[in-house]
C-alpha atoms as a PDB file:
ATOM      1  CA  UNK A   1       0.000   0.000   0.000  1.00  0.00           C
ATOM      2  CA  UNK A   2       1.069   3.584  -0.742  1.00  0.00           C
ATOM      3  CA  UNK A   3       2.880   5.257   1.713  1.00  0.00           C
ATOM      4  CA  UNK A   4       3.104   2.432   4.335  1.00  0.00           C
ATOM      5  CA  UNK A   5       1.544   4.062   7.458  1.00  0.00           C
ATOM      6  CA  UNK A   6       0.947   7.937   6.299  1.00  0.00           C
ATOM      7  CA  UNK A   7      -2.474   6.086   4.853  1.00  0.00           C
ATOM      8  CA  UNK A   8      -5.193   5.072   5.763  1.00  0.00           C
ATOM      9  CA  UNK A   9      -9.151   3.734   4.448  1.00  0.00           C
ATOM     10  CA  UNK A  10     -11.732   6.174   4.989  1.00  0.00           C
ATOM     11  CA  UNK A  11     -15.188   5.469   4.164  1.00  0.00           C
ATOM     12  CA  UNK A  12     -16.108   8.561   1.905  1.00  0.00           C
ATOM     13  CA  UNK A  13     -19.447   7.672  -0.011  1.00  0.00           C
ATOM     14  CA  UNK A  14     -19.091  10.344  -2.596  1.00  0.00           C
ATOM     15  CA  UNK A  15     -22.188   9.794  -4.705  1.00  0.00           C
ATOM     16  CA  UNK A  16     -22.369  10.767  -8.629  1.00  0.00           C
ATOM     17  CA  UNK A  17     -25.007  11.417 -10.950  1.00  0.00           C
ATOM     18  CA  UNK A  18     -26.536  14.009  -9.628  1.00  0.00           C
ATOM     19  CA  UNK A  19     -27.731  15.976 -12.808  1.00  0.00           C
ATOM     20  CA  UNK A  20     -31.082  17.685 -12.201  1.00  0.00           C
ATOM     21  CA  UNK A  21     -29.557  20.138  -9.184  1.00  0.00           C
ATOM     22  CA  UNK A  22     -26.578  21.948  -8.369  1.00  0.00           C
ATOM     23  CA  UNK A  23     -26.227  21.176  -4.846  1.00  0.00           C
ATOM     24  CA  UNK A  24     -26.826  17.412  -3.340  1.00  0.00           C
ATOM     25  CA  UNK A  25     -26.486  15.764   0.697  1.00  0.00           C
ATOM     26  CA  UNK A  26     -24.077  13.068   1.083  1.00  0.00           C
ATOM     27  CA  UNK A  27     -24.017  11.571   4.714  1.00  0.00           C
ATOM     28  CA  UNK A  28     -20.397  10.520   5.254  1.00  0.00           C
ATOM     29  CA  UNK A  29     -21.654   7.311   7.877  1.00  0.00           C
ATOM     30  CA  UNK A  30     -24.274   7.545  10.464  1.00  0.00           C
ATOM     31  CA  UNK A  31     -25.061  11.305  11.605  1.00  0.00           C
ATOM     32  CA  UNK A  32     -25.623  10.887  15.713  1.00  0.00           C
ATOM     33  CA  UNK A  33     -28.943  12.751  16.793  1.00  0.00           C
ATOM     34  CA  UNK A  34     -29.521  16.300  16.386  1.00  0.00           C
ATOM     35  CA  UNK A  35     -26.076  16.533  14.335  1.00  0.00           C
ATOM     36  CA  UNK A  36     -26.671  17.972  10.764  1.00  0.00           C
ATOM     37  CA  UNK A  37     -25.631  15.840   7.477  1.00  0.00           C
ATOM     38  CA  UNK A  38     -22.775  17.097   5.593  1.00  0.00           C
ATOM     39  CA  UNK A  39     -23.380  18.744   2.272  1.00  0.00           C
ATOM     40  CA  UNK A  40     -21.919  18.813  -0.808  1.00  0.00           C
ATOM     41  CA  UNK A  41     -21.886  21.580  -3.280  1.00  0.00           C
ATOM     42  CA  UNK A  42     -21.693  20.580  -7.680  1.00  0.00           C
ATOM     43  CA  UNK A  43     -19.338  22.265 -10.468  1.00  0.00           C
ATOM     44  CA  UNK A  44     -20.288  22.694 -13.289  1.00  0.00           C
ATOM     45  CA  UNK A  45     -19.288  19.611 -15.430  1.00  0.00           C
ATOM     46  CA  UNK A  46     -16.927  19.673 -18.051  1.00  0.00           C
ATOM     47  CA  UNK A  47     -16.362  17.196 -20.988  1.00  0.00           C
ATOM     48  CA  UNK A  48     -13.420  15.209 -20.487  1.00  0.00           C
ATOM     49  CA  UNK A  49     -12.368  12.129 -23.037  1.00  0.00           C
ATOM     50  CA  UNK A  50     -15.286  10.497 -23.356  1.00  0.00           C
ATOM     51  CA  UNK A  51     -17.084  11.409 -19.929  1.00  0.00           C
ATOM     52  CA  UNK A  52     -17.183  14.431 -17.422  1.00  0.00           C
ATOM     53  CA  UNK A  53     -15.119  16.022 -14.815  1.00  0.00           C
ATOM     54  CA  UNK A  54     -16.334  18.232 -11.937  1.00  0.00           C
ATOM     55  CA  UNK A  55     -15.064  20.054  -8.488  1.00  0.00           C
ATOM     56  CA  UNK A  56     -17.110  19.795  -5.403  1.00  0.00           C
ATOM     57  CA  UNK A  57     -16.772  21.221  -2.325  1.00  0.00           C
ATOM     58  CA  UNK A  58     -17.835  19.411   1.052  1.00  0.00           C
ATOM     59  CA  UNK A  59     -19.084  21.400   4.142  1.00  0.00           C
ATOM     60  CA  UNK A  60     -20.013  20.384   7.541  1.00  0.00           C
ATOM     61  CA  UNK A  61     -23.808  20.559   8.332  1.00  0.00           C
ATOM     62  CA  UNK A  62     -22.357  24.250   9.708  1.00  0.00           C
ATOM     63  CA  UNK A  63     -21.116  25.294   6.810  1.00  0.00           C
ATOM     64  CA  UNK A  64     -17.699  24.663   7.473  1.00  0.00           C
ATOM     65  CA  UNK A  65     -15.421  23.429   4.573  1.00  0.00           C
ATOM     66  CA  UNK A  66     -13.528  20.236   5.164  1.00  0.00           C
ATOM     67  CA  UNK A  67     -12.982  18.811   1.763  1.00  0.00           C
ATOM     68  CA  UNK A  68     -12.323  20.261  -1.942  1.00  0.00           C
ATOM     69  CA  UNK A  69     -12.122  17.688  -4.690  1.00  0.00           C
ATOM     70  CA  UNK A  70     -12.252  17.124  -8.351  1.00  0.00           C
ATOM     71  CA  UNK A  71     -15.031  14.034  -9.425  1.00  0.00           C
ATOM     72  CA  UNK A  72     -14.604  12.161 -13.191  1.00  0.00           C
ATOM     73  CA  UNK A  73     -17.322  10.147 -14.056  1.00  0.00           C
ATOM     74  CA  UNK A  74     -15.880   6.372 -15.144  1.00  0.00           C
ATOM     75  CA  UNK A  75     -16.072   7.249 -19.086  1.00  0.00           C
ATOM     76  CA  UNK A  76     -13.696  10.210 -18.998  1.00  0.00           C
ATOM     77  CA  UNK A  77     -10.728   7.948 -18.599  1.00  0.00           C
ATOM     78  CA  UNK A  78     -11.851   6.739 -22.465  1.00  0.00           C
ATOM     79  CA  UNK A  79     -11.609   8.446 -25.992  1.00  0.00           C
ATOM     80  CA  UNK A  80      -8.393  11.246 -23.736  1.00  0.00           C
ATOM     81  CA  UNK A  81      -6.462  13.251 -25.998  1.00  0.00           C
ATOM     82  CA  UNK A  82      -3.153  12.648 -27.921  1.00  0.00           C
ATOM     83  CA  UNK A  83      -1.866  15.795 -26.532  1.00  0.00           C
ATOM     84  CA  UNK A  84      -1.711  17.037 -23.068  1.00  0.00           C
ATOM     85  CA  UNK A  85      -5.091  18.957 -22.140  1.00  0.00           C
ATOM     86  CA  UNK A  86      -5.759  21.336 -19.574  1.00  0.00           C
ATOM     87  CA  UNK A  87      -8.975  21.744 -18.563  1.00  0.00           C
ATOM     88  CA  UNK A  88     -10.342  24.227 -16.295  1.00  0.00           C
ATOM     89  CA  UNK A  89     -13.235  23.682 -13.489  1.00  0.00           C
ATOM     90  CA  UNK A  90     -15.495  25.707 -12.132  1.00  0.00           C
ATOM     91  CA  UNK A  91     -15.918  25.914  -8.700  1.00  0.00           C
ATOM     92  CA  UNK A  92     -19.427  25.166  -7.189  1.00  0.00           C
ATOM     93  CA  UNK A  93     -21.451  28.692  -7.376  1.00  0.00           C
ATOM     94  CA  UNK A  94     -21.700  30.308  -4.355  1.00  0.00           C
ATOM     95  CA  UNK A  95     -18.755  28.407  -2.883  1.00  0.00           C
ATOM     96  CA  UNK A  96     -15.671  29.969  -1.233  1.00  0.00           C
ATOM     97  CA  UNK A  97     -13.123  28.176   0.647  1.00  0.00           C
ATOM     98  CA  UNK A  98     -10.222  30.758   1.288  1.00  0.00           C
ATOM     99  CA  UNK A  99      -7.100  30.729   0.006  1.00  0.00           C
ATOM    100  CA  UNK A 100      -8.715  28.653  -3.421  1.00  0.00           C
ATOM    101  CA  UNK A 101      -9.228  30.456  -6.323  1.00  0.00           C
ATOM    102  CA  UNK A 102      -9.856  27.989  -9.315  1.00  0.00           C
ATOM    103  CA  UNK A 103      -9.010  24.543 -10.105  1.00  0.00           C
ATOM    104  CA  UNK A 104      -7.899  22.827 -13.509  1.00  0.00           C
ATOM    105  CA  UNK A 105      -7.213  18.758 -14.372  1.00  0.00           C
ATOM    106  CA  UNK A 106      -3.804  18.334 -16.749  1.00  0.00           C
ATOM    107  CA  UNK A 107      -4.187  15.450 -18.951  1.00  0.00           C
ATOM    108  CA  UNK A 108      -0.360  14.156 -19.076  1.00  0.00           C
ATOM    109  CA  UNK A 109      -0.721  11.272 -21.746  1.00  0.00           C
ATOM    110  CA  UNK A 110       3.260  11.362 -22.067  1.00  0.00           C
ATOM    111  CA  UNK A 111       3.779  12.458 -18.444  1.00  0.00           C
ATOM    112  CA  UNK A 112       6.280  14.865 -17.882  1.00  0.00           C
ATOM    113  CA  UNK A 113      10.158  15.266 -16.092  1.00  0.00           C
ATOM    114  CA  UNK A 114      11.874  13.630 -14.020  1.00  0.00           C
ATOM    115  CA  UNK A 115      12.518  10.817 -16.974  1.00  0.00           C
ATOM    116  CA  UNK A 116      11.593   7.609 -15.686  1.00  0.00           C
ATOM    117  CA  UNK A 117       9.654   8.846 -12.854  1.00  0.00           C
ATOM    118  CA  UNK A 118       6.452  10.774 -13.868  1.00  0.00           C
ATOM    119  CA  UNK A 119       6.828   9.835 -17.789  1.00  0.00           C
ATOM    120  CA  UNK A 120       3.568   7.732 -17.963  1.00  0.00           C
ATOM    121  CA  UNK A 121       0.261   8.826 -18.395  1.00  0.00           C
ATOM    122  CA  UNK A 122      -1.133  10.600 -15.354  1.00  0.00           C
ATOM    123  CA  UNK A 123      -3.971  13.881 -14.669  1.00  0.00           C
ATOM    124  CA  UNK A 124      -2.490  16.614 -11.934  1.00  0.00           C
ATOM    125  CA  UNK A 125      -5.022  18.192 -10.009  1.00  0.00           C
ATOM    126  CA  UNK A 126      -4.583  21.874  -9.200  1.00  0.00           C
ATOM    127  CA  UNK A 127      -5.749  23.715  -6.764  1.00  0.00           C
ATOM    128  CA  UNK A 128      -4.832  27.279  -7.046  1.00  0.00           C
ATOM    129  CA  UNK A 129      -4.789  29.788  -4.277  1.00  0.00           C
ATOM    130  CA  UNK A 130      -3.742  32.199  -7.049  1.00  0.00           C
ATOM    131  CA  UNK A 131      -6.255  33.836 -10.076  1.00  0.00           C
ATOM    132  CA  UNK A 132      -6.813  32.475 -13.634  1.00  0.00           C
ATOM    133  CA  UNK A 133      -5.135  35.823 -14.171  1.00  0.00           C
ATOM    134  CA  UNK A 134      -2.268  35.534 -12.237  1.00  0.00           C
ATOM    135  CA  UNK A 135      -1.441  32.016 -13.000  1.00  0.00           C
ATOM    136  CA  UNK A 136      -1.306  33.210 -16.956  1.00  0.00           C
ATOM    137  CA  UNK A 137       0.961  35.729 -15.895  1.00  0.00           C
ATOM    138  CA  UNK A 138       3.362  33.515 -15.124  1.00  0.00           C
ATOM    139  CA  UNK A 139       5.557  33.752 -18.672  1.00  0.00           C
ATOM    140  CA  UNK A 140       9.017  33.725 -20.276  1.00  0.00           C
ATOM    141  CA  UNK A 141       7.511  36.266 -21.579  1.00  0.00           C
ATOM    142  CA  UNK A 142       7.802  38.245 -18.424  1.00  0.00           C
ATOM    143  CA  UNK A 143      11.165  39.803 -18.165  1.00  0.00           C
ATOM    144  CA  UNK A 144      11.118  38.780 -14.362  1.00  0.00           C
ATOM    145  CA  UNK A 145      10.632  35.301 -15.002  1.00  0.00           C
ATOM    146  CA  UNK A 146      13.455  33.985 -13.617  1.00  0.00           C
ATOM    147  CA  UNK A 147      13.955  36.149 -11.225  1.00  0.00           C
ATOM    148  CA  UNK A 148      10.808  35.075  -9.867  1.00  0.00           C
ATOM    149  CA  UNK A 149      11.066  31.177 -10.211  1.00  0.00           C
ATOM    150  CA  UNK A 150      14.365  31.526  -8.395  1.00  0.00           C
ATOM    151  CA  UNK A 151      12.556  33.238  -5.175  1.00  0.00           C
ATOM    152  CA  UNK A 152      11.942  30.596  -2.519  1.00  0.00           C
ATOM    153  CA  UNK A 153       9.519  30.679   0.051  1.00  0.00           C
ATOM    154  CA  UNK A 154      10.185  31.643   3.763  1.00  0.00           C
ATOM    155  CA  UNK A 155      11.472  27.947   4.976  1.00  0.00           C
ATOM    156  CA  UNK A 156       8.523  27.957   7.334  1.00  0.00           C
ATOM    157  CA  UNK A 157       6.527  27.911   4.654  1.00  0.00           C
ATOM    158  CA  UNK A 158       7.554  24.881   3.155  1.00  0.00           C
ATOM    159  CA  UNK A 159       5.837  21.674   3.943  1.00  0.00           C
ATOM    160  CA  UNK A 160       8.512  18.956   6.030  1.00  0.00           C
ATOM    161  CA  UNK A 161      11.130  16.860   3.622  1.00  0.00           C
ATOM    162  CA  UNK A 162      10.246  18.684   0.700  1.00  0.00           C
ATOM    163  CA  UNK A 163      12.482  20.384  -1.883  1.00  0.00           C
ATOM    164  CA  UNK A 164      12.399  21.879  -4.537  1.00  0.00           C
ATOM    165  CA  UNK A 165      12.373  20.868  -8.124  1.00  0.00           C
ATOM    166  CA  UNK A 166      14.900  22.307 -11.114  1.00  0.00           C
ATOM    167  CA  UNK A 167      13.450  25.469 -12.912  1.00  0.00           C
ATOM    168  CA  UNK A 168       9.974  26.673 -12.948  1.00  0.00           C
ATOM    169  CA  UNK A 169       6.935  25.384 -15.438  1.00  0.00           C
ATOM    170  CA  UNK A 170       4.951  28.784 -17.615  1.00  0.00           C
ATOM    171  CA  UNK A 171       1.479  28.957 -16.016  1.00  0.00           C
ATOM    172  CA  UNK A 172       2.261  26.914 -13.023  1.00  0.00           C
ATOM    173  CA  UNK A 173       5.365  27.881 -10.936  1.00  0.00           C
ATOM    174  CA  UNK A 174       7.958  26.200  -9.439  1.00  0.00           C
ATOM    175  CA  UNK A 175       6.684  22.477  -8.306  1.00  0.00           C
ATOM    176  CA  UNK A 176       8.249  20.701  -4.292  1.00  0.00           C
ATOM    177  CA  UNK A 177       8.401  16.915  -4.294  1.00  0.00           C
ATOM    178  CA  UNK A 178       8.886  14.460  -0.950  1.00  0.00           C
ATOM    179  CA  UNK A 179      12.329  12.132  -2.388  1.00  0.00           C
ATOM    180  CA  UNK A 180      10.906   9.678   0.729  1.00  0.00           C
ATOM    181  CA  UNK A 181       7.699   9.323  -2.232  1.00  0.00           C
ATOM    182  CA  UNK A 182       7.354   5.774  -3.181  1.00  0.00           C
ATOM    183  CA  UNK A 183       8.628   7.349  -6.914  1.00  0.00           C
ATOM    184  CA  UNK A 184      11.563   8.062  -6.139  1.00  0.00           C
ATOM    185  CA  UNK A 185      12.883   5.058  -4.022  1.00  0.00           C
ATOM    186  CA  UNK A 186      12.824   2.108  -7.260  1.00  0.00           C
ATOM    187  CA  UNK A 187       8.518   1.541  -7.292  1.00  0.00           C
ATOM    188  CA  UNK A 188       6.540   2.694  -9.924  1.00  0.00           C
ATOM    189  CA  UNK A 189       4.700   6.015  -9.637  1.00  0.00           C
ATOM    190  CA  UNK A 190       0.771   5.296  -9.225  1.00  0.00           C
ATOM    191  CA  UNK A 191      -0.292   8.659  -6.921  1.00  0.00           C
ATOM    192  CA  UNK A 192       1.654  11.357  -5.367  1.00  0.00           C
ATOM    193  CA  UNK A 193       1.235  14.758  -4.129  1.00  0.00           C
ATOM    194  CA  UNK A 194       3.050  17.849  -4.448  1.00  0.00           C
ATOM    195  CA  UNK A 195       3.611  21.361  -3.623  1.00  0.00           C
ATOM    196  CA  UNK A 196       3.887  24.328  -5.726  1.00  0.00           C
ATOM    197  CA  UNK A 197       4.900  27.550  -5.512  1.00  0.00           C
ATOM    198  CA  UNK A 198       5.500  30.850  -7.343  1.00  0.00           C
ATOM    199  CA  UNK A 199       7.865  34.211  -6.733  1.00  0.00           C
ATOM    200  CA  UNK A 200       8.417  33.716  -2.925  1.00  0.00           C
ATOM    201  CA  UNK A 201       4.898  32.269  -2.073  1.00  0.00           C
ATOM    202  CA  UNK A 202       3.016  28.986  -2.091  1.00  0.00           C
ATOM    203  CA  UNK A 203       0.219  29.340  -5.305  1.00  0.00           C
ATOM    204  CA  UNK A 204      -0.932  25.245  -5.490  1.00  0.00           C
ATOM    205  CA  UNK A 205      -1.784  21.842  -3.713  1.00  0.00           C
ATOM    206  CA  UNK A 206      -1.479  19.335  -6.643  1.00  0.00           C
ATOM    207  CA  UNK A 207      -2.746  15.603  -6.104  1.00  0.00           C
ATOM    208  CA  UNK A 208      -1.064  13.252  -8.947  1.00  0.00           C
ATOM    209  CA  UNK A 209      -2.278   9.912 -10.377  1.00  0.00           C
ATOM    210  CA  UNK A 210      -1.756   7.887 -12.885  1.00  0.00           C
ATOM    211  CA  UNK A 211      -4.504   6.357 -15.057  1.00  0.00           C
ATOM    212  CA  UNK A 212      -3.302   3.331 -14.807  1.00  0.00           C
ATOM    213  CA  UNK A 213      -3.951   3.165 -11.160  1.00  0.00           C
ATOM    214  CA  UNK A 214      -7.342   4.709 -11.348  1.00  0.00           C
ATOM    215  CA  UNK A 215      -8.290   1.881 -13.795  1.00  0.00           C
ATOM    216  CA  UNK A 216      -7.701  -0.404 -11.378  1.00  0.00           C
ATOM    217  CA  UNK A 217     -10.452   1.430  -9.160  1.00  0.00           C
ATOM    218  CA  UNK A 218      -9.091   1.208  -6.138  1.00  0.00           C
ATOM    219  CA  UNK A 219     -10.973   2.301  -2.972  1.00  0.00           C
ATOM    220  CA  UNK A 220     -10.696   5.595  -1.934  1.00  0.00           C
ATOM    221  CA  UNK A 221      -8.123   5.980   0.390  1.00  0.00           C
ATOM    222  CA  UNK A 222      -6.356   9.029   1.498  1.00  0.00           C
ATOM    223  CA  UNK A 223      -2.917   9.510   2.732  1.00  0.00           C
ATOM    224  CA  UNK A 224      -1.093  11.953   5.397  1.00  0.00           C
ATOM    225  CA  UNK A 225       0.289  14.944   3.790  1.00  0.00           C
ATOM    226  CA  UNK A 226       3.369  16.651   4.892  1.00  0.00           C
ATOM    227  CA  UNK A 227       3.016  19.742   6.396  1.00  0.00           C
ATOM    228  CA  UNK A 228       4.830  23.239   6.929  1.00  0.00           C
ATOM    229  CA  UNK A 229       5.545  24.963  10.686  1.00  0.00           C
ATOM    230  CA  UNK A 230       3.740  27.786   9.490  1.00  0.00           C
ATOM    231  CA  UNK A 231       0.822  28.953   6.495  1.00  0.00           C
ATOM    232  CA  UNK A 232      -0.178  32.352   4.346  1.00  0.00           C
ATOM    233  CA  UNK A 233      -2.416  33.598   3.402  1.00  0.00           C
ATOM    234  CA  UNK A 234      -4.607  32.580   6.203  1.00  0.00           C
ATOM    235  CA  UNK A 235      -7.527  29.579   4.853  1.00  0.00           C
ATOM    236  CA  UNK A 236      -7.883  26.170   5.170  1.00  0.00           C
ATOM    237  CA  UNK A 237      -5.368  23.788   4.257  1.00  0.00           C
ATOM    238  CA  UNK A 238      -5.937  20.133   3.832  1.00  0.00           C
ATOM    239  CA  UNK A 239      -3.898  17.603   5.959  1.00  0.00           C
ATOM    240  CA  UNK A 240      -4.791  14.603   3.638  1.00  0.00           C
ATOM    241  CA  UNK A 241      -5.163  13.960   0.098  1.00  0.00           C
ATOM    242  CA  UNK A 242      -7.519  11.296  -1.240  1.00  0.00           C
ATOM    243  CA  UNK A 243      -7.995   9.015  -4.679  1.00  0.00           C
ATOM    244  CA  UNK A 244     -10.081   6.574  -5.435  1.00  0.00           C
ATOM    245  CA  UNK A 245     -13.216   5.355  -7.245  1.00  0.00           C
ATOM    246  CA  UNK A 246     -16.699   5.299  -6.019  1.00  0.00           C
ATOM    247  CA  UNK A 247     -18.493   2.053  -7.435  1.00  0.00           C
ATOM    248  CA  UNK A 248     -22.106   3.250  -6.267  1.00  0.00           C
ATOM    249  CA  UNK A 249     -21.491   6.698  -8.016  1.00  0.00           C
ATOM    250  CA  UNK A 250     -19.481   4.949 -10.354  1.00  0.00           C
ATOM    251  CA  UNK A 251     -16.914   7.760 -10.824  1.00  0.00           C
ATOM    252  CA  UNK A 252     -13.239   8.644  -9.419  1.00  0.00           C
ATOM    253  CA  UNK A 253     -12.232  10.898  -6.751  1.00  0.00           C
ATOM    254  CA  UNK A 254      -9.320  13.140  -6.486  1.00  0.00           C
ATOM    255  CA  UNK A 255      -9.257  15.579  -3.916  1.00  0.00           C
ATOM    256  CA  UNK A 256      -7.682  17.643  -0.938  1.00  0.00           C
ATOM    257  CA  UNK A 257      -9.216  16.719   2.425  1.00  0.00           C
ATOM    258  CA  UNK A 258      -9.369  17.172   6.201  1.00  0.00           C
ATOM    259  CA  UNK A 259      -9.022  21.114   5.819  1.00  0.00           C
ATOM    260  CA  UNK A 260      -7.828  22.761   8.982  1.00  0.00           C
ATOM    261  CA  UNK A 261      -8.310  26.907   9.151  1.00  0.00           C
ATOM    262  CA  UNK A 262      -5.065  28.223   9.750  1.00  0.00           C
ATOM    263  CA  UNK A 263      -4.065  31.792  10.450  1.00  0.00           C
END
């Protein structure tokens, strides 16, 4: 099992299919009495291969955001592109979980660097705590670019046995991987997470996975994340990221979980 004791089986019952509202309940187990059902706010779907992909948001029965995640229906893993695909989705209206801004799914059908590592197809899950606008902004074309890719973060900031990866990626930033990861240490790269950041300051929380593993549908499990002494802006940052695949909404799961306001 992925990272040995760091994970763990949670019994999420994310439920799919929902197409005639916006919002929908999920109860997540047995509510005790007079304790409110958690909720779940919808995206807006967006066509991906030959299926859908959507964010959702999860909220206590007090309105309190615990988990943000991204949901493709089983038939979006079919009919993917030859090229790599970015595809940007909505947030549910009338959600706001501080620091998030927007979220998009990569379609990697090559993968990408490290050679040997993360060169298999894989999606990267986004979530930005920086604009559509400012994540464009991040160019060659800007004269600063380097400048900016080589600021690092206050080392408070950064999240415990992470470093930082060579050079800086236009419209993302400058990515942090764990070398303790599974990937790096001679087994094959199935799901990962990483950090990213941009110009002195953390911009992304990016869930990996390939599709490989997804076909597989494995249960959804979620794993310990690493974490920094310290956080900014102040929000809610998750503690655990989860995949897996729901068999009664028949769909997959990717998301950032267990989020824990920090100031």
């Amino acid at each position: 099992m992925l990272y040995d004791d760091r994970i763990e089986s949670v019994a999420h019952r994310h439920i799919a299919g929902i197409a005639l509202v916006a919002t929908a309940l999920l109860t997540l187990g047995a509510c005790s009495e007079g304790t409110s059902p958690n909720q779940t706010a919808l995206g807006t779907t967006v066509t991906v291969g030959g299926g859908t992909a959507r964010t959702y948001v999860e909220t206590t029965g007090q309105g309190e955001p615990v988990e943000i995640g991204v949901m493709l229906s089983e038939s979006a893993l079919s009919g993917l592109p030859a090229a790599g695909t970015v595809y940007l989705l909505p947030l549910p209206a009338g959600s706001v979980v501080a620091p998030y801004k927007h979220v998009t799914l990569n379609w990697n059908p090559g993968g990408h660097p490290p050679p040997g590592v993360f060169t298999v197809p894989h999606f990267d899950v986004h979530f930005y705590t920086i604009t559509e606008a400012e994540r464009a902004a991040i160019s060659p074309a800007d004269p600063q670019f380097g400048a900016k890719s080589a600021v690092n973060p206050p080392a408070d900031l950064v999240p415990a046995g992470y470093v930082r990866d060579p050079g800086a990626v236009p419209d993302m930033g400058t990515h942090w991987s764990d070398p303790s990861a599974p990937e790096f240490n001679g087994q094959p790269f199935t799901r990962t997470f990483i950090y990213g950041s941009w110009n002195g300051a953390f911009t992304f929380y990016e869930p990996m996975v390939t599709t490989a593993f997804l076909a597989t549908k494995p249960p959804i499990t979620s794993a310990t994340l690493k974490l920094p002494a310290r956080y900014a802006p102040p929000g809610r940052y998750p503690t655990t990221y989860t995949v897996g695949y729901d068999a009664t909404g028949k769909q997959y799961v990717i998301a950032i979980g267990n989020l824990v306001p920090r100031s």
